[in-house]
N, C-alpha and C. Protein backbone atom coordinates (compact mmCIF):
# COMPACT_ATOMS: atom_id res chain seq x y z
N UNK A 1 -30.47 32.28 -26.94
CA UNK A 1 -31.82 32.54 -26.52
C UNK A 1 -31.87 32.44 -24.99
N UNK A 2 -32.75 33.31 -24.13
CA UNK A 2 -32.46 33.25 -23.28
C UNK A 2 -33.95 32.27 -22.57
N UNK A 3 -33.37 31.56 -21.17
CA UNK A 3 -34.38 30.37 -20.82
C UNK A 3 -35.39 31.04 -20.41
N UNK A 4 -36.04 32.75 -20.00
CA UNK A 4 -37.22 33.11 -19.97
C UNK A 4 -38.30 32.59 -21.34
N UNK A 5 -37.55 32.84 -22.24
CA UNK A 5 -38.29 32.91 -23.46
C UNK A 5 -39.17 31.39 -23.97
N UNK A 6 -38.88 30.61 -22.97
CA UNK A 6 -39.64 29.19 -23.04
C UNK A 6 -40.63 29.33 -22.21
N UNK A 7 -41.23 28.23 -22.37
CA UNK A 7 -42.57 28.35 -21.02
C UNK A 7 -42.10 27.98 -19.99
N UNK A 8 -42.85 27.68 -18.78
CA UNK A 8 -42.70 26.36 -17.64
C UNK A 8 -42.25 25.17 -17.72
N UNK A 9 -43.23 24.63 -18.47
CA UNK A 9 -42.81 23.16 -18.56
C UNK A 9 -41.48 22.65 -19.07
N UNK A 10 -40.74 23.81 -19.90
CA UNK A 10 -39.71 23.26 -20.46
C UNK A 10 -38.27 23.99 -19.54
N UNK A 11 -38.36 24.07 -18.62
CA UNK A 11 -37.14 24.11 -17.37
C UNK A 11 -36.47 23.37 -17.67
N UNK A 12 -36.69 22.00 -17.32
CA UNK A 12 -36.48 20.56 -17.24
C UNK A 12 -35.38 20.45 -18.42
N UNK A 13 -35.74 21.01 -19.74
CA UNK A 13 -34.92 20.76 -20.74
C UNK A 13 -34.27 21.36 -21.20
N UNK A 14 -34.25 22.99 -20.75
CA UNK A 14 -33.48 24.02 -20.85
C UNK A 14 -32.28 23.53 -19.78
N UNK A 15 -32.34 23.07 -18.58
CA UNK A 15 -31.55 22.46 -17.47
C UNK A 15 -30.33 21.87 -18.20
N UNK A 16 -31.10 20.40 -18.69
CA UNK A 16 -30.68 19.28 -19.15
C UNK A 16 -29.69 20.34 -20.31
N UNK A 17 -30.47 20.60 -21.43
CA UNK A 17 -28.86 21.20 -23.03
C UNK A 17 -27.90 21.84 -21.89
N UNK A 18 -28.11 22.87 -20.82
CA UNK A 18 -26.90 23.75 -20.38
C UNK A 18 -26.22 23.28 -19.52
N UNK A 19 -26.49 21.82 -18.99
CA UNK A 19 -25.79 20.78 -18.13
C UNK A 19 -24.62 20.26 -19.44
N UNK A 20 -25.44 19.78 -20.35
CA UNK A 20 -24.22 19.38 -21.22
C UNK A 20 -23.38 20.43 -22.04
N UNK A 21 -23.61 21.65 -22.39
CA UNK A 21 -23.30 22.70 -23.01
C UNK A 21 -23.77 23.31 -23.78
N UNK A 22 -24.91 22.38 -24.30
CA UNK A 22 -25.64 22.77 -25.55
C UNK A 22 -26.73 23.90 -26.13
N UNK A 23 -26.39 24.92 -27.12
CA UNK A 23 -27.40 26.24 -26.06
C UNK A 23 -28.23 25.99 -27.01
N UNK A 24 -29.15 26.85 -26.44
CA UNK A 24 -30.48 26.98 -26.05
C UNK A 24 -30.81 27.72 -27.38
N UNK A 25 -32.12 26.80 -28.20
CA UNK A 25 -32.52 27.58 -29.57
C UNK A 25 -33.96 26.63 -29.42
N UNK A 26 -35.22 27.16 -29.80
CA UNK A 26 -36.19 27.24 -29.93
C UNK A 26 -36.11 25.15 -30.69
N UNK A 27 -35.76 25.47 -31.25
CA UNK A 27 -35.38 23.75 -32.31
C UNK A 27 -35.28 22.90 -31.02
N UNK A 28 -34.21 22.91 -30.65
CA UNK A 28 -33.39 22.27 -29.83
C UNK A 28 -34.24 21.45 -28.26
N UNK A 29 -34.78 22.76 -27.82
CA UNK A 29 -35.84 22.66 -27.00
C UNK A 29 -37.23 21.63 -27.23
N UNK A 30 -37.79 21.87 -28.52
CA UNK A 30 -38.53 21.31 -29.50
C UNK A 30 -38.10 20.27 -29.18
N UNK A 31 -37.25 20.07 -29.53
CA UNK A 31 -36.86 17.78 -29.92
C UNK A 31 -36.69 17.45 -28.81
N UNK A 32 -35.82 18.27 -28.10
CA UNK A 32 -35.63 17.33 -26.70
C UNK A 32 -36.88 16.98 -25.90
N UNK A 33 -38.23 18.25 -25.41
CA UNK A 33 -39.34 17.43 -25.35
C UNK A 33 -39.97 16.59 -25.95
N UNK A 34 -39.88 16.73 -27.39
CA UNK A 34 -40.45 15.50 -28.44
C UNK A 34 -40.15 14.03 -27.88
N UNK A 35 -38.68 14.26 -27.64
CA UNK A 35 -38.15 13.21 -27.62
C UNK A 35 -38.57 12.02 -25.89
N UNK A 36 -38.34 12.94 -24.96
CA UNK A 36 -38.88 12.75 -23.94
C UNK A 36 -40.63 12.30 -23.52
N UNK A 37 -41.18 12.63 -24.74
CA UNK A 37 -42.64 12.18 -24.34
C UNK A 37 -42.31 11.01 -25.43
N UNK A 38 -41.36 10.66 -26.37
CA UNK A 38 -41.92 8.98 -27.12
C UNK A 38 -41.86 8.22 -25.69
N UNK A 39 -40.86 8.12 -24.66
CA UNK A 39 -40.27 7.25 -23.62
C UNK A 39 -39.76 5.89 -24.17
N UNK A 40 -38.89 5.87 -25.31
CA UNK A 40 -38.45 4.78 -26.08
C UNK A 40 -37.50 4.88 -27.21
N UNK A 41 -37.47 4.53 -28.19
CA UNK A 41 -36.67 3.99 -29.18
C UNK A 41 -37.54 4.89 -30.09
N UNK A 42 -36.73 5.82 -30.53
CA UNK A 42 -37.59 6.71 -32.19
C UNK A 42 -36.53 6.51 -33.58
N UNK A 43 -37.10 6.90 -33.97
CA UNK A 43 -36.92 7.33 -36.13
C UNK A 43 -36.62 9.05 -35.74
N UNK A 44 -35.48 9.39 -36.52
CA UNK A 44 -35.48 10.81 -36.77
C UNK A 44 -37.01 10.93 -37.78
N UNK A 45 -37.21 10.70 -38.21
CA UNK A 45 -38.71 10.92 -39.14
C UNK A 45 -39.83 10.63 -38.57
N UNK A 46 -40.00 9.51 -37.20
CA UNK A 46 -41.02 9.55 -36.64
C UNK A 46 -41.29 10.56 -35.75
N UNK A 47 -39.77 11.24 -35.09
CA UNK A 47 -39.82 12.12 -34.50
C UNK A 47 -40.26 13.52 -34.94
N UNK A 48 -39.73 13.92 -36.47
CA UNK A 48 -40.14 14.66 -37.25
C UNK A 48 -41.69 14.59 -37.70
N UNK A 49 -42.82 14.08 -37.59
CA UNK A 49 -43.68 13.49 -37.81
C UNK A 49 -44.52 14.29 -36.44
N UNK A 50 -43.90 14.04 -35.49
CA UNK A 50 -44.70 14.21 -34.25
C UNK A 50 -44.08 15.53 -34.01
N UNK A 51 -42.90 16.26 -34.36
CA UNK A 51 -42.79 17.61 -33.93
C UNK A 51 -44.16 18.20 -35.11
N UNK A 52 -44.30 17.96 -36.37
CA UNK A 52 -45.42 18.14 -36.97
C UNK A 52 -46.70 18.36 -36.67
N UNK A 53 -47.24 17.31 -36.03
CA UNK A 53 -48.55 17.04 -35.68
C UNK A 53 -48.60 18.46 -34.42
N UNK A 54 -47.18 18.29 -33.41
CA UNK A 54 -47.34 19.34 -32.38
C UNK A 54 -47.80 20.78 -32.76
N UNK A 55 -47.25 21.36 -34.29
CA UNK A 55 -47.31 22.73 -34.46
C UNK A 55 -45.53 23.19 -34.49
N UNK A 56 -44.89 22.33 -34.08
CA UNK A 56 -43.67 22.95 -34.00
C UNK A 56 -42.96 23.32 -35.37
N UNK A 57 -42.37 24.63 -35.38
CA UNK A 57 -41.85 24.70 -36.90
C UNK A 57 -40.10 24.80 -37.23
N UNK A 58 -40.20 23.01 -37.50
CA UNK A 58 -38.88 22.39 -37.31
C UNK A 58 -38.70 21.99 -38.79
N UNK A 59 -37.71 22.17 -39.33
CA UNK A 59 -37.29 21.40 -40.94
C UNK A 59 -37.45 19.71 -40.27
N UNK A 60 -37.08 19.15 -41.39
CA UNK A 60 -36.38 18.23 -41.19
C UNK A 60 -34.83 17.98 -40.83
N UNK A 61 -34.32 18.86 -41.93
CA UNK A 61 -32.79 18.81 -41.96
C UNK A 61 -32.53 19.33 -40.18
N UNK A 62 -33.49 19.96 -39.88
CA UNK A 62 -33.14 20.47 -38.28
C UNK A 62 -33.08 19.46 -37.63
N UNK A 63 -33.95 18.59 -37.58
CA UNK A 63 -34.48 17.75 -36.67
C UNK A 63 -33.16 16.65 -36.88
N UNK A 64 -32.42 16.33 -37.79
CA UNK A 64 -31.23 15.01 -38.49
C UNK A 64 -30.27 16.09 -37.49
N UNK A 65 -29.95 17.38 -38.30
CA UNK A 65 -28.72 18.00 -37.34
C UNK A 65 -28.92 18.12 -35.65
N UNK A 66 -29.96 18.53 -35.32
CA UNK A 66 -30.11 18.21 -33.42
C UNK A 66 -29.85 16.59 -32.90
N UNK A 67 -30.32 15.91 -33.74
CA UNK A 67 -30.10 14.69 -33.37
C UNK A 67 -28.75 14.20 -32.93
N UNK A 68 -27.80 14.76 -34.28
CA UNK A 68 -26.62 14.23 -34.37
C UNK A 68 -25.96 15.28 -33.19
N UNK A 69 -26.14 16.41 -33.26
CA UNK A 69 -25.78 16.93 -31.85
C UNK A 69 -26.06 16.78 -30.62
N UNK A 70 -27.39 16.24 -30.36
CA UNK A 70 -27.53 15.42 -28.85
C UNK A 70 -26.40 14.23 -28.48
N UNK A 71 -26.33 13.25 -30.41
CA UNK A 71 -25.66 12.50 -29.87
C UNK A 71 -24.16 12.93 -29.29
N UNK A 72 -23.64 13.38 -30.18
CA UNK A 72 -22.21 13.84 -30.01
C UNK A 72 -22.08 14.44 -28.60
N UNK A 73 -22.74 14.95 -28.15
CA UNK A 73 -23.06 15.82 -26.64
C UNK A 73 -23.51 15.00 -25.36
N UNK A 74 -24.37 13.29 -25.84
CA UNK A 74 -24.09 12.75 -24.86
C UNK A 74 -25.21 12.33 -24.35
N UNK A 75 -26.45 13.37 -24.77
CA UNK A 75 -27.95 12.84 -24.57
C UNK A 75 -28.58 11.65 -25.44
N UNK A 76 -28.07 11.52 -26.43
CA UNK A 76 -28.90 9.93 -27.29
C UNK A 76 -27.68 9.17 -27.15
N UNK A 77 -28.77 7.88 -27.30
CA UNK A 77 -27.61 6.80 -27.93
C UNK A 77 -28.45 6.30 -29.30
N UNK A 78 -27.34 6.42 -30.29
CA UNK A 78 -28.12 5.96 -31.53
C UNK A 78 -27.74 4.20 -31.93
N UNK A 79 -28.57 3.86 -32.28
CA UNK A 79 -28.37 2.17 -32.75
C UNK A 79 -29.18 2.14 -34.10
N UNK A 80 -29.36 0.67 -34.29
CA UNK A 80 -29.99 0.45 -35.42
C UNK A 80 -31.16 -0.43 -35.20
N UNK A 81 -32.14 -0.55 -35.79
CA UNK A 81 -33.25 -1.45 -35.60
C UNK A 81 -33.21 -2.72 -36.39
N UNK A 82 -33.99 -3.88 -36.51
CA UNK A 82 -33.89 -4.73 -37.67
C UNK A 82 -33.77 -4.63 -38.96
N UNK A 83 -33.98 -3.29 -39.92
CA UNK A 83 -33.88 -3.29 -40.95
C UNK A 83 -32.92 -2.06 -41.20
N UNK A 84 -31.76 -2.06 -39.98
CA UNK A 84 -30.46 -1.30 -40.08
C UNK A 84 -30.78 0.16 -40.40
N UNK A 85 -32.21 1.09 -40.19
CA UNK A 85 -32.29 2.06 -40.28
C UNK A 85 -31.85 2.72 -38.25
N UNK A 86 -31.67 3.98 -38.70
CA UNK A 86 -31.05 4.56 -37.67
C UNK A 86 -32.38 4.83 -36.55
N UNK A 87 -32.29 4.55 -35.28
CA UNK A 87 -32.91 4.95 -34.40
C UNK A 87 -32.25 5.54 -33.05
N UNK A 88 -32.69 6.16 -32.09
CA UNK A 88 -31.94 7.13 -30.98
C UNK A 88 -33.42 6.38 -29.51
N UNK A 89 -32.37 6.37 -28.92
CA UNK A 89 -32.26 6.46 -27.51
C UNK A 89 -32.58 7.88 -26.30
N UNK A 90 -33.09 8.30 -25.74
CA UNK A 90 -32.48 9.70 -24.45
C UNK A 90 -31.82 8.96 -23.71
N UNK A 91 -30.91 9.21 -23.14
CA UNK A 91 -29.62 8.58 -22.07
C UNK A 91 -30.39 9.71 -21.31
N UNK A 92 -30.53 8.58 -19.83
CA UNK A 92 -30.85 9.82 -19.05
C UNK A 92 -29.65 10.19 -18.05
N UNK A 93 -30.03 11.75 -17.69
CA UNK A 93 -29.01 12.76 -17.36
C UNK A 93 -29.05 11.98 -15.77
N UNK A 94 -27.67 12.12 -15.39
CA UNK A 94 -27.30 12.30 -13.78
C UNK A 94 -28.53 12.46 -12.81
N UNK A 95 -28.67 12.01 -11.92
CA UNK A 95 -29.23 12.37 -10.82
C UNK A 95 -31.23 11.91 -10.82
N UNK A 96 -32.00 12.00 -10.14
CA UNK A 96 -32.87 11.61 -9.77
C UNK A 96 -34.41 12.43 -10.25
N UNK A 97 -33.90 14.18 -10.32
CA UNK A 97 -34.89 15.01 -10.66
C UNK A 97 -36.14 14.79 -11.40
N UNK A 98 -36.28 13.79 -12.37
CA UNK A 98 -37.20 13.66 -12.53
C UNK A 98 -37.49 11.64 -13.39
N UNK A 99 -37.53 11.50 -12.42
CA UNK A 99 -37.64 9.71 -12.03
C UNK A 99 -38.72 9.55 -11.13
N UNK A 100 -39.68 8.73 -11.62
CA UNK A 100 -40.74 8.33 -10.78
C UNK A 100 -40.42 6.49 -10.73
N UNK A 101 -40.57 6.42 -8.79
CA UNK A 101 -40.31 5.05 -8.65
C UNK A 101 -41.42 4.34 -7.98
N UNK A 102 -42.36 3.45 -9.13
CA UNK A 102 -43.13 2.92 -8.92
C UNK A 102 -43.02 1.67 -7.89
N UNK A 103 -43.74 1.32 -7.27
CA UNK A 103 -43.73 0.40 -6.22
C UNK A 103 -45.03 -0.41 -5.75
N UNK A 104 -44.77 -1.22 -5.88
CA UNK A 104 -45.99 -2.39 -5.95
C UNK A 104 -45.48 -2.76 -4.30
N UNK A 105 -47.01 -2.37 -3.81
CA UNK A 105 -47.21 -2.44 -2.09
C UNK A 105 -47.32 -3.87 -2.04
N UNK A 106 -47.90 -4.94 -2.47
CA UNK A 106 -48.63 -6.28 -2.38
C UNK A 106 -46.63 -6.62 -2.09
N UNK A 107 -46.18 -6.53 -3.62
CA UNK A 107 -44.95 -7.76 -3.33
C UNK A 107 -43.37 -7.29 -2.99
N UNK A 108 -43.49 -5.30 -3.00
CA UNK A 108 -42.28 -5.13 -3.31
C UNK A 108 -41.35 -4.15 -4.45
N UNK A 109 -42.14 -4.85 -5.20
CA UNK A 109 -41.49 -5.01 -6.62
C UNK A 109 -41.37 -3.40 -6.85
N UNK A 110 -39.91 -2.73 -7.63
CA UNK A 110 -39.64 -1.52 -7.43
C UNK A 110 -39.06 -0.78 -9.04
N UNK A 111 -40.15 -0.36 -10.10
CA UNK A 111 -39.39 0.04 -11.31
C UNK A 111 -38.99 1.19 -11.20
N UNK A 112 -38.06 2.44 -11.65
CA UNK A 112 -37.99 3.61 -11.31
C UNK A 112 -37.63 4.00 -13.30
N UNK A 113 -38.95 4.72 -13.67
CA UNK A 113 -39.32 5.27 -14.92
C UNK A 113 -38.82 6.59 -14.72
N UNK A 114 -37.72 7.03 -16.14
CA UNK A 114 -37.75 8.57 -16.16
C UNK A 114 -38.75 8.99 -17.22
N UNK A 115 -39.14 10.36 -16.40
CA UNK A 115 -40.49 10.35 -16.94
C UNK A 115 -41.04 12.24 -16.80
N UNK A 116 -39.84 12.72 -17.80
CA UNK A 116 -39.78 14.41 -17.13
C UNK A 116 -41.46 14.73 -16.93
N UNK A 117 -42.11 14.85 -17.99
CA UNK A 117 -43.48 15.40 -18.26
C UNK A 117 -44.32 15.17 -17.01
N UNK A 118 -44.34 13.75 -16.85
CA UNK A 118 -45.27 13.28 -15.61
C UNK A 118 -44.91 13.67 -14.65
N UNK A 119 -43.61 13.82 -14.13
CA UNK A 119 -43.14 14.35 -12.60
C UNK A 119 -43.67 15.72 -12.62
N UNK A 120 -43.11 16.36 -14.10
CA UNK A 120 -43.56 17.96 -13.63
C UNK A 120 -45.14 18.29 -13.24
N UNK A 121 -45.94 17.43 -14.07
CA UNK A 121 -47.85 17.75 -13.70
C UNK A 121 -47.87 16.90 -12.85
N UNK A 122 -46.86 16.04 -11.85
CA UNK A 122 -46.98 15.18 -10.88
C UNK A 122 -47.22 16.99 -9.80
N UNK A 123 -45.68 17.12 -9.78
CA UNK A 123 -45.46 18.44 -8.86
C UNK A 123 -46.19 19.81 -8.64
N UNK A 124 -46.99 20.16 -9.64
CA UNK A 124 -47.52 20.98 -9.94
C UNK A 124 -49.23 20.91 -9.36
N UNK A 125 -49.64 19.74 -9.68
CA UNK A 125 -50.58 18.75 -8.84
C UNK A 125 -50.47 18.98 -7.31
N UNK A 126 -49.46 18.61 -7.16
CA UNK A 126 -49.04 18.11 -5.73
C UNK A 126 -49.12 20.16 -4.88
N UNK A 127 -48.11 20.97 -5.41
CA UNK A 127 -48.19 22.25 -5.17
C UNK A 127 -49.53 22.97 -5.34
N UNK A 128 -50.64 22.39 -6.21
CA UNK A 128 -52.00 23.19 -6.01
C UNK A 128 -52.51 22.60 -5.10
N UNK A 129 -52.29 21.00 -4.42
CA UNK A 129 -53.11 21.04 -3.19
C UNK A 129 -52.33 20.70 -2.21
N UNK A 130 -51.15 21.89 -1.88
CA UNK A 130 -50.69 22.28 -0.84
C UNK A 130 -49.94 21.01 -0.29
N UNK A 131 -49.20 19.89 -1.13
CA UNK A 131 -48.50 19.28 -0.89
C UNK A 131 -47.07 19.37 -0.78
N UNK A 132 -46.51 18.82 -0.33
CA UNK A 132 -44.42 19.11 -0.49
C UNK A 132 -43.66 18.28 -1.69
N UNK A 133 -43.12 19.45 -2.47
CA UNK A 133 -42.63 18.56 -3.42
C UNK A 133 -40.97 18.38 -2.92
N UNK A 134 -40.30 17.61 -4.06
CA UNK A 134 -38.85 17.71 -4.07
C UNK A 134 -38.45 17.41 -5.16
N UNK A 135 -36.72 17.28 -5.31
CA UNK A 135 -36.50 17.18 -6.11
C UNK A 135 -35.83 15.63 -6.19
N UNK A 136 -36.36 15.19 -5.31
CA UNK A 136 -35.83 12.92 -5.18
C UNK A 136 -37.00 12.69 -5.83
N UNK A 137 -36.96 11.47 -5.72
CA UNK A 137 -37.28 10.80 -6.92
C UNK A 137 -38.99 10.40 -6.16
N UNK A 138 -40.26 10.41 -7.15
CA UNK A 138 -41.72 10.62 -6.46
C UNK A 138 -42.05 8.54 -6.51
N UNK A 139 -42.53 8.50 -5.54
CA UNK A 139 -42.82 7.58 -5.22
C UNK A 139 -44.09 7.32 -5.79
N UNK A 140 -44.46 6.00 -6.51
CA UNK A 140 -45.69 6.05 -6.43
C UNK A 140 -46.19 4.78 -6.13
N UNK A 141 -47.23 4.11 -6.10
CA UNK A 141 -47.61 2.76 -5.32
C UNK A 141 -49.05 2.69 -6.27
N UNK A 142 -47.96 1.02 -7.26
CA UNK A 142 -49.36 0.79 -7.86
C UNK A 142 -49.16 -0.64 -7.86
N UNK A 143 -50.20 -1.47 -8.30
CA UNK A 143 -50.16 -2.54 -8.54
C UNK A 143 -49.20 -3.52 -9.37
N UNK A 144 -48.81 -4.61 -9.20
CA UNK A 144 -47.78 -4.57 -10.47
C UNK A 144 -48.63 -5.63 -11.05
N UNK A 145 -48.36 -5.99 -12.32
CA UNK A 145 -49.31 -7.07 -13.22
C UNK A 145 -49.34 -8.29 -12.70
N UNK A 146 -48.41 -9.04 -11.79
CA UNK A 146 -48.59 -10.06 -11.05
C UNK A 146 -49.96 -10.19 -10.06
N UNK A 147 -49.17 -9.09 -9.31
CA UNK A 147 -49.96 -8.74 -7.99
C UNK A 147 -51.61 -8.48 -8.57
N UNK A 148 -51.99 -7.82 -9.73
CA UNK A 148 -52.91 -7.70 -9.93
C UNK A 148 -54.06 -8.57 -10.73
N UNK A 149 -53.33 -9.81 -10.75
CA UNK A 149 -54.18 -10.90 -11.84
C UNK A 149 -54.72 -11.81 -10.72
């Protein structure tokens, strides 16, 4: 499939499968944003659940086989939870592109969240009112829960 045939927003993840090798199919695309907006620890079934709710028209059995091919390829890490059912990880990819590094002005304090979705309507934001984007990592300056109690 070729990467016109996606929208905008999904650059980011068309990037990411052809960095590792993995081509490009409508499914594939599907989970990897799925997966990128939990920002955590999923269930192949919770994930399946929420490609659902999206409209996306994914089997299940799709959603178990992409999985096991992210892992094998290098994007998940799969573990187990307390009751030894299978859960996945995103390992994030090389480099900075889309990492937002929060920063608490009061003390310092410096988390740096990957966070594809938000950087991109960060940038896009930033480009409608004639701001400079890049591709390092966006700074942002918020309070941290210390600083703010």
């Amino acid at each position: 499939m070729k990467r016109s045939s996606f929208g905008e927003s999904c650059h980011w993840a068309c990037d990411w499968l052809e960095r590792v090798g993995v081509g490009l199919t409508r499914a594939r695309v599907d989970v990897l944003m799925a997966i990128a907006a939990f920002g955590g620890a999923f269930s192949a079934d919770k994930l399946y659940y929420e490609l659902q709710l999206a409209g996306a028209a994914c089997a299940l059995n799709t959603v178990y086989q992409t999985l096991n091919r992210f892992e094998s390829s290098g994007l998940l890490i799969r573990g187990r939870d307390e009751s030894r059912h299978a859960i996945f990880w995103l390992k994030q990819p090389d480099g900075d592109q889309y990492t937002l590094r929060l920063r608490c002005p009061h003390c310092g304090r410096v988390k740096e969240v990957y966070a594809p979705m938000a950087v991109i309507k960060l940038r896009e934001a930033m480009e409608m009112n004639g701001l400079a984007t890049s591709d390092l990592p966006i700074d942002v300056n918020v309070d941290c829960l210390i600083c703010a109690a």
